[in-house]
Protein backbone atom coordinates (compact mmCIF):
# COMPACT_ATOMS: atom_id res chain seq x y z
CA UNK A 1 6.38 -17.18 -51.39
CA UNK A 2 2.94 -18.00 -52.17
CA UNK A 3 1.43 -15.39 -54.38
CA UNK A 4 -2.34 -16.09 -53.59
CA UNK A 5 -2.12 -14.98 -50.53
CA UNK A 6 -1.16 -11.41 -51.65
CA UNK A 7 -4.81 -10.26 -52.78
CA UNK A 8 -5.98 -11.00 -49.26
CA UNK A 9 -3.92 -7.89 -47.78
CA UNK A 10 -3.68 -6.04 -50.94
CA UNK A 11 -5.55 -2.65 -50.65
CA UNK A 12 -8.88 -2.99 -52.01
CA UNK A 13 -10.53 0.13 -52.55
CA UNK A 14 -14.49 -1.29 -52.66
CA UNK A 15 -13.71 -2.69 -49.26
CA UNK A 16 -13.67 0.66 -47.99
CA UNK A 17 -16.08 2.29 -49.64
CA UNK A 18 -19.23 0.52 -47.61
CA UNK A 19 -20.02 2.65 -45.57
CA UNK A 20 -18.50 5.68 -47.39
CA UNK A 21 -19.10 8.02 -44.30
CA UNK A 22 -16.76 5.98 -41.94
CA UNK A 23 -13.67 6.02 -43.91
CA UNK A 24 -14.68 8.99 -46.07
CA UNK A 25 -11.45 11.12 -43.84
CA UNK A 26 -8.03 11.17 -45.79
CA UNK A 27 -5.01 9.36 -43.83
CA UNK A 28 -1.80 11.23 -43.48
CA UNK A 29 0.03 8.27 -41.81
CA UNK A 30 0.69 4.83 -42.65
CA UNK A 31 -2.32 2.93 -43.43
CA UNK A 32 -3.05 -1.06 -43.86
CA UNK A 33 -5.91 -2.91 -44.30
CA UNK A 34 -7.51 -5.47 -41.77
CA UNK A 35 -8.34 -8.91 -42.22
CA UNK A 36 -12.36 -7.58 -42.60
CA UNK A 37 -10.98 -4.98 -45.36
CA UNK A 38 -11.21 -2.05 -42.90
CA UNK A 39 -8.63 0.89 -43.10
CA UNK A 40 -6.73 1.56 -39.56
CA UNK A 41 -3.95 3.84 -38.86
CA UNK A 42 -0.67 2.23 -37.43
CA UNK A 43 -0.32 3.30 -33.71
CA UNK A 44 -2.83 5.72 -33.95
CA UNK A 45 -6.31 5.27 -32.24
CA UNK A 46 -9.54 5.36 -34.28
CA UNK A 47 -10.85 8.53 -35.41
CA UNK A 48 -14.15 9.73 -32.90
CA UNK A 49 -16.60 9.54 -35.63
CA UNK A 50 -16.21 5.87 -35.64
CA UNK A 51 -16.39 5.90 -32.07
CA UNK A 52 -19.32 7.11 -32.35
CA UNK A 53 -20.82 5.11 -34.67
CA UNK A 54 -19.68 1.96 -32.45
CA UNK A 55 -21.58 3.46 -29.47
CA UNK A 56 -24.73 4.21 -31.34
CA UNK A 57 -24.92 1.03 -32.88
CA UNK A 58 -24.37 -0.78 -28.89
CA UNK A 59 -27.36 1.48 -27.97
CA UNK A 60 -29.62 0.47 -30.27
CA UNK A 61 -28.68 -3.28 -29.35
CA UNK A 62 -26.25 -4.84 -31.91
CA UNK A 63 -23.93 -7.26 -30.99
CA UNK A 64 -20.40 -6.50 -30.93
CA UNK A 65 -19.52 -9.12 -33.59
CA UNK A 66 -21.88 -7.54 -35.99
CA UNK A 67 -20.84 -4.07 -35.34
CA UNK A 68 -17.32 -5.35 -36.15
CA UNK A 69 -18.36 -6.86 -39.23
CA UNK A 70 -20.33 -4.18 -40.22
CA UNK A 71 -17.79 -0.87 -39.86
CA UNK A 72 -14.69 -3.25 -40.35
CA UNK A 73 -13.23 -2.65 -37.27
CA UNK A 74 -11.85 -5.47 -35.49
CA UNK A 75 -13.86 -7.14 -32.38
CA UNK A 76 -11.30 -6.18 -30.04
CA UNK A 77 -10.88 -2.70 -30.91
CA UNK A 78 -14.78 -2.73 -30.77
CA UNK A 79 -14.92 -4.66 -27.28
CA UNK A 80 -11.70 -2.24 -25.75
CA UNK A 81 -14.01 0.90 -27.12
CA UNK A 82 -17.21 -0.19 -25.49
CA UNK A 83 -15.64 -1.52 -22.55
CA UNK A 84 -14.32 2.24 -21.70
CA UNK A 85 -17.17 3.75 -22.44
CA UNK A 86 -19.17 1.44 -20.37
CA UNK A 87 -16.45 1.95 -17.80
CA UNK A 88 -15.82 5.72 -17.70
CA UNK A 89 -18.35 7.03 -20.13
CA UNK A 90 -16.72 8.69 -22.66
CA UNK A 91 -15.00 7.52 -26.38
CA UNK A 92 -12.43 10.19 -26.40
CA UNK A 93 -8.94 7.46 -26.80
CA UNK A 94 -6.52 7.06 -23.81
CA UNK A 95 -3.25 9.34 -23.93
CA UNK A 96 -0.71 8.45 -26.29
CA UNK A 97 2.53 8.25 -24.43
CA UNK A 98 3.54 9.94 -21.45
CA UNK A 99 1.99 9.26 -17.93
CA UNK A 100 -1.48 9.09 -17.86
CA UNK A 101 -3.54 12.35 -15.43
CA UNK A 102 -4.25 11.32 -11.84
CA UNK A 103 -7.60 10.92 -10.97
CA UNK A 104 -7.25 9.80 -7.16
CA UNK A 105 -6.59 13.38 -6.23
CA UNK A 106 -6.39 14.04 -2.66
CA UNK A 107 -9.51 15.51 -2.82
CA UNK A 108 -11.49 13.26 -4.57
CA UNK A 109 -10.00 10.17 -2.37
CA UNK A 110 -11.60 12.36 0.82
CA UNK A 111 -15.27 12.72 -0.75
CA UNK A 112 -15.04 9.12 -1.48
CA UNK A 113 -13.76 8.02 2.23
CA UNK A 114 -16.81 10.42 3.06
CA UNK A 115 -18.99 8.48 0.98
CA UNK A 116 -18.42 5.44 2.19
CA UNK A 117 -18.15 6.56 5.93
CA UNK A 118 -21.68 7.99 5.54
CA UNK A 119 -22.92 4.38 3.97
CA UNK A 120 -20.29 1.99 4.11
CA UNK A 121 -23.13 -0.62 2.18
CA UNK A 122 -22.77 1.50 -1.09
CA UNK A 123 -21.31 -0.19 -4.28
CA UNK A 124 -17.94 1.28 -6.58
CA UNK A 125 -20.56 2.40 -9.15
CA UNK A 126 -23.17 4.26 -6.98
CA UNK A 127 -20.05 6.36 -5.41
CA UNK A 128 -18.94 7.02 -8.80
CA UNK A 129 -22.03 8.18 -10.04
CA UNK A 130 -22.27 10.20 -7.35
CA UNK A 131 -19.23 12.13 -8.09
CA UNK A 132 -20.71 12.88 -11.34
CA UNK A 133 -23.62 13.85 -9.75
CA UNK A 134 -22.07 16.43 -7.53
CA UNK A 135 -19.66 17.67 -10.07
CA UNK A 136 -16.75 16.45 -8.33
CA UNK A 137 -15.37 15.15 -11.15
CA UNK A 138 -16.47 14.94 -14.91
CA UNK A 139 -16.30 12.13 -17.39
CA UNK A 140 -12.72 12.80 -18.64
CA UNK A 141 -11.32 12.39 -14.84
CA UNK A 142 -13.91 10.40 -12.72
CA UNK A 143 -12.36 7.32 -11.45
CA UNK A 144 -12.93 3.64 -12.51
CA UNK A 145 -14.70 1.48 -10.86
CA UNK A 146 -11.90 -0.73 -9.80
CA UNK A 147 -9.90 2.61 -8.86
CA UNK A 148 -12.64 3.15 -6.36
CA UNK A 149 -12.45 0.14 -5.10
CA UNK A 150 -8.53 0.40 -4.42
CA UNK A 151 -9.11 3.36 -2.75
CA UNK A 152 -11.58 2.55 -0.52
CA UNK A 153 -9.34 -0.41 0.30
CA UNK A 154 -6.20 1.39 0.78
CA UNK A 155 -8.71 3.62 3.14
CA UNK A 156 -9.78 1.04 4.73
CA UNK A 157 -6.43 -0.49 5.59
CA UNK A 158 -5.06 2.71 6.69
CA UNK A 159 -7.57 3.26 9.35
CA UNK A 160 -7.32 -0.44 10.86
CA UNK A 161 -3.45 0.60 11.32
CA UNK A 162 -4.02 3.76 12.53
CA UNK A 163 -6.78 2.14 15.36
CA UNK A 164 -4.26 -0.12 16.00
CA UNK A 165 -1.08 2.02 16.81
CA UNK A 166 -4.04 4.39 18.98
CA UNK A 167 -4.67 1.43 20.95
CA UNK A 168 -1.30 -0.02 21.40
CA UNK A 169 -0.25 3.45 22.32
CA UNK A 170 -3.05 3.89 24.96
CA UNK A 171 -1.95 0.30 26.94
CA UNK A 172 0.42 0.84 29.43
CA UNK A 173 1.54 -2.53 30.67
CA UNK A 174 1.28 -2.72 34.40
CA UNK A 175 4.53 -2.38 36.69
CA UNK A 176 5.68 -4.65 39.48
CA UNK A 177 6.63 -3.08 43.22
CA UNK A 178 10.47 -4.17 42.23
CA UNK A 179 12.57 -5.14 39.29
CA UNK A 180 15.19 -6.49 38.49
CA UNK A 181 17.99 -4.50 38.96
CA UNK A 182 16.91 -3.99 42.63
CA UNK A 183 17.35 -7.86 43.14
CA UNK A 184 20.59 -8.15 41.85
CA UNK A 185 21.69 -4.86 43.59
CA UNK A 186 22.20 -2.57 40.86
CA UNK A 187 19.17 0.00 41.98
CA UNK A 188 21.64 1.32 44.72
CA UNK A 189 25.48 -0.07 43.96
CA UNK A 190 26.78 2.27 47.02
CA UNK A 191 25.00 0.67 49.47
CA UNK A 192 26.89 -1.80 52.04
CA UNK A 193 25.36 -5.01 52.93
CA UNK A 194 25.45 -3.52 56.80
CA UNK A 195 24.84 -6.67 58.21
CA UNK A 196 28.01 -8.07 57.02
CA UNK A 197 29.91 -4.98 57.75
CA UNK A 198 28.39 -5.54 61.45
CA UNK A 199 29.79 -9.10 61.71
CA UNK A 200 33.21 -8.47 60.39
CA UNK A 201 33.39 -5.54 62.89
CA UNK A 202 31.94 -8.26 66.06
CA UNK A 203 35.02 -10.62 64.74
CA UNK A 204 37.40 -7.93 64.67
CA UNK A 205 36.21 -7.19 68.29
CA UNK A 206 36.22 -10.07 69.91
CA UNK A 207 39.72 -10.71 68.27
CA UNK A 208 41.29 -7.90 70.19
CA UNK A 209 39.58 -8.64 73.65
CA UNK A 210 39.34 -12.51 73.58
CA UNK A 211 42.45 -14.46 74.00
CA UNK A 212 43.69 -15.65 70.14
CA UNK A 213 42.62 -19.21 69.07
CA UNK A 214 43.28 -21.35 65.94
CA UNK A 215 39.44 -20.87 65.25
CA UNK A 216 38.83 -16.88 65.61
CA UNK A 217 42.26 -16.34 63.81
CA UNK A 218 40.44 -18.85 60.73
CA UNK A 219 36.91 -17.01 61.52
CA UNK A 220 38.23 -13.34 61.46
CA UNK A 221 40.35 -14.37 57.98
CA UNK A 222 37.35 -15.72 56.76
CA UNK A 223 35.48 -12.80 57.32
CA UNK A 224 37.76 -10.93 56.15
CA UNK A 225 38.52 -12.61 52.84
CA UNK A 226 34.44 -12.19 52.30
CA UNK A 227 34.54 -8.39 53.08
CA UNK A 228 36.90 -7.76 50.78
CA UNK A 229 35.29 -9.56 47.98
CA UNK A 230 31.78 -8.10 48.78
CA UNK A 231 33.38 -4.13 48.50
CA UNK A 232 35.02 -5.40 45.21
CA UNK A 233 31.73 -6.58 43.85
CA UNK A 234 29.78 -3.38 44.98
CA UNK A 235 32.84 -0.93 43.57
CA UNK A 236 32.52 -2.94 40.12
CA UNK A 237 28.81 -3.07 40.05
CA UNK A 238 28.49 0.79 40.49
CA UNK A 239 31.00 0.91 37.64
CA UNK A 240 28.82 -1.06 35.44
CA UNK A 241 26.09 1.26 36.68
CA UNK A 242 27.33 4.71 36.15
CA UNK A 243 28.34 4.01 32.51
């Protein structure tokens, strides 16, 4: 192993020094040493006094890079901390673990859904400053900006399917004079075709008064044959029916 390199993450106690106040608190856990020769806490977030100090330093205009530089805190740890502040308006750290509060309480999703029905042209930000405004929520629990834009989508899309099922519940599609089942018969299964009923019993008729030919003795079996199989398909249809 190349022993030059060791130097370059060995603690260096003038590193931390400049500026005294930052890194003037004692560390109970285990500490290393950044590639800028700042002091950070493994796993732990930064302590709110630097937080501070990164704030302050945005406000009066310096550039992330140099604030970085200058406290010896690493530019993303500076960007992440600015960017929440920016976002949500405090420095306190996210939580550590666990599951992290809800913020789209009922309630608050309703007030913005109110919002927005009221002016459907305002932005994320102006609802959440609103919010603040009317103490609705505070700066620990107010929502994001991209939270309120979820929600107003999720709104949004609820309503549309909400409109929809109203209207598809309202059309009543329109109904013709018969259907189907009256066509093929099944509407009324125990009623005889009478007109067939009336010719078998005009066959049967003549067949006992007229004098008895090859062709009535065919006619009447024909008719008979097709009788038969006509009361056989009604008593199976009502079947099928009354199940």
């Amino acid at each position: 192993m190349d022993c030059s390199l060791w130097p370059r993450y060995a603690y260096n106690p003038a590193a931390v020094t400049n500026p005294a106040a930052v890194y003037s608190q004692p560390f109970t856990s285990h500490t290393g040493v950044n590639q800028l020769g700042g002091v950070f806490v493994n796993g732990r977030p930064l302590p709110d006094h630097i937080r501070n100090r990164i704030v302050e330093l945005a406000h009066q205009g310096v550039r992330p890079c140099d604030i970085s530089r200058q406290l010896r805190v690493s530019h993303g740890c500076v960007s992440k901390i600015l960017g929440r502040y920016y976002e949500t308006g405090s420095i306190r750290p996210g939580v550590i673990g666990g599951s992290k509060p809800k913020v789209a309480t009922p309630k608050v999703v309703q007030t913005i859904a109110a919002y927005k029905r009221a002016n459907p042209t305002m932005f994320a930000w102006e609802i959440r400053e609103k919010l603040l405004e009317e103490r609705v929520c505070d700066a620990e629990n107010v929502p994001s900006v991209s939270s309120i834009n979820r929600i107003v989508r999720n709104k949004s899309a609820m309503e549309r399917l909400s409109e929809r099922a109203i209207h598809q519940s309202a059309f009543v599609p329109p109904t013709a004079p018969y259907s189907i089942n009256e066509l093929l018969g099944f509407e009324h299964p125990n009623k005889v075709h009478y007109i067939t009923v009336i010719h078998f019993c005009s066959i049967l008729f003549h067949f006992f008064l007229s004098p008895l030919t090859l062709e009535l003795f065919q006619l009447t079996a024909v008719y008979t044959f097709s009788t038969i199989a006509f009361l056989f398909q009604f008593y199976f249809k009502a079947r099928v029916c009354r199940k």
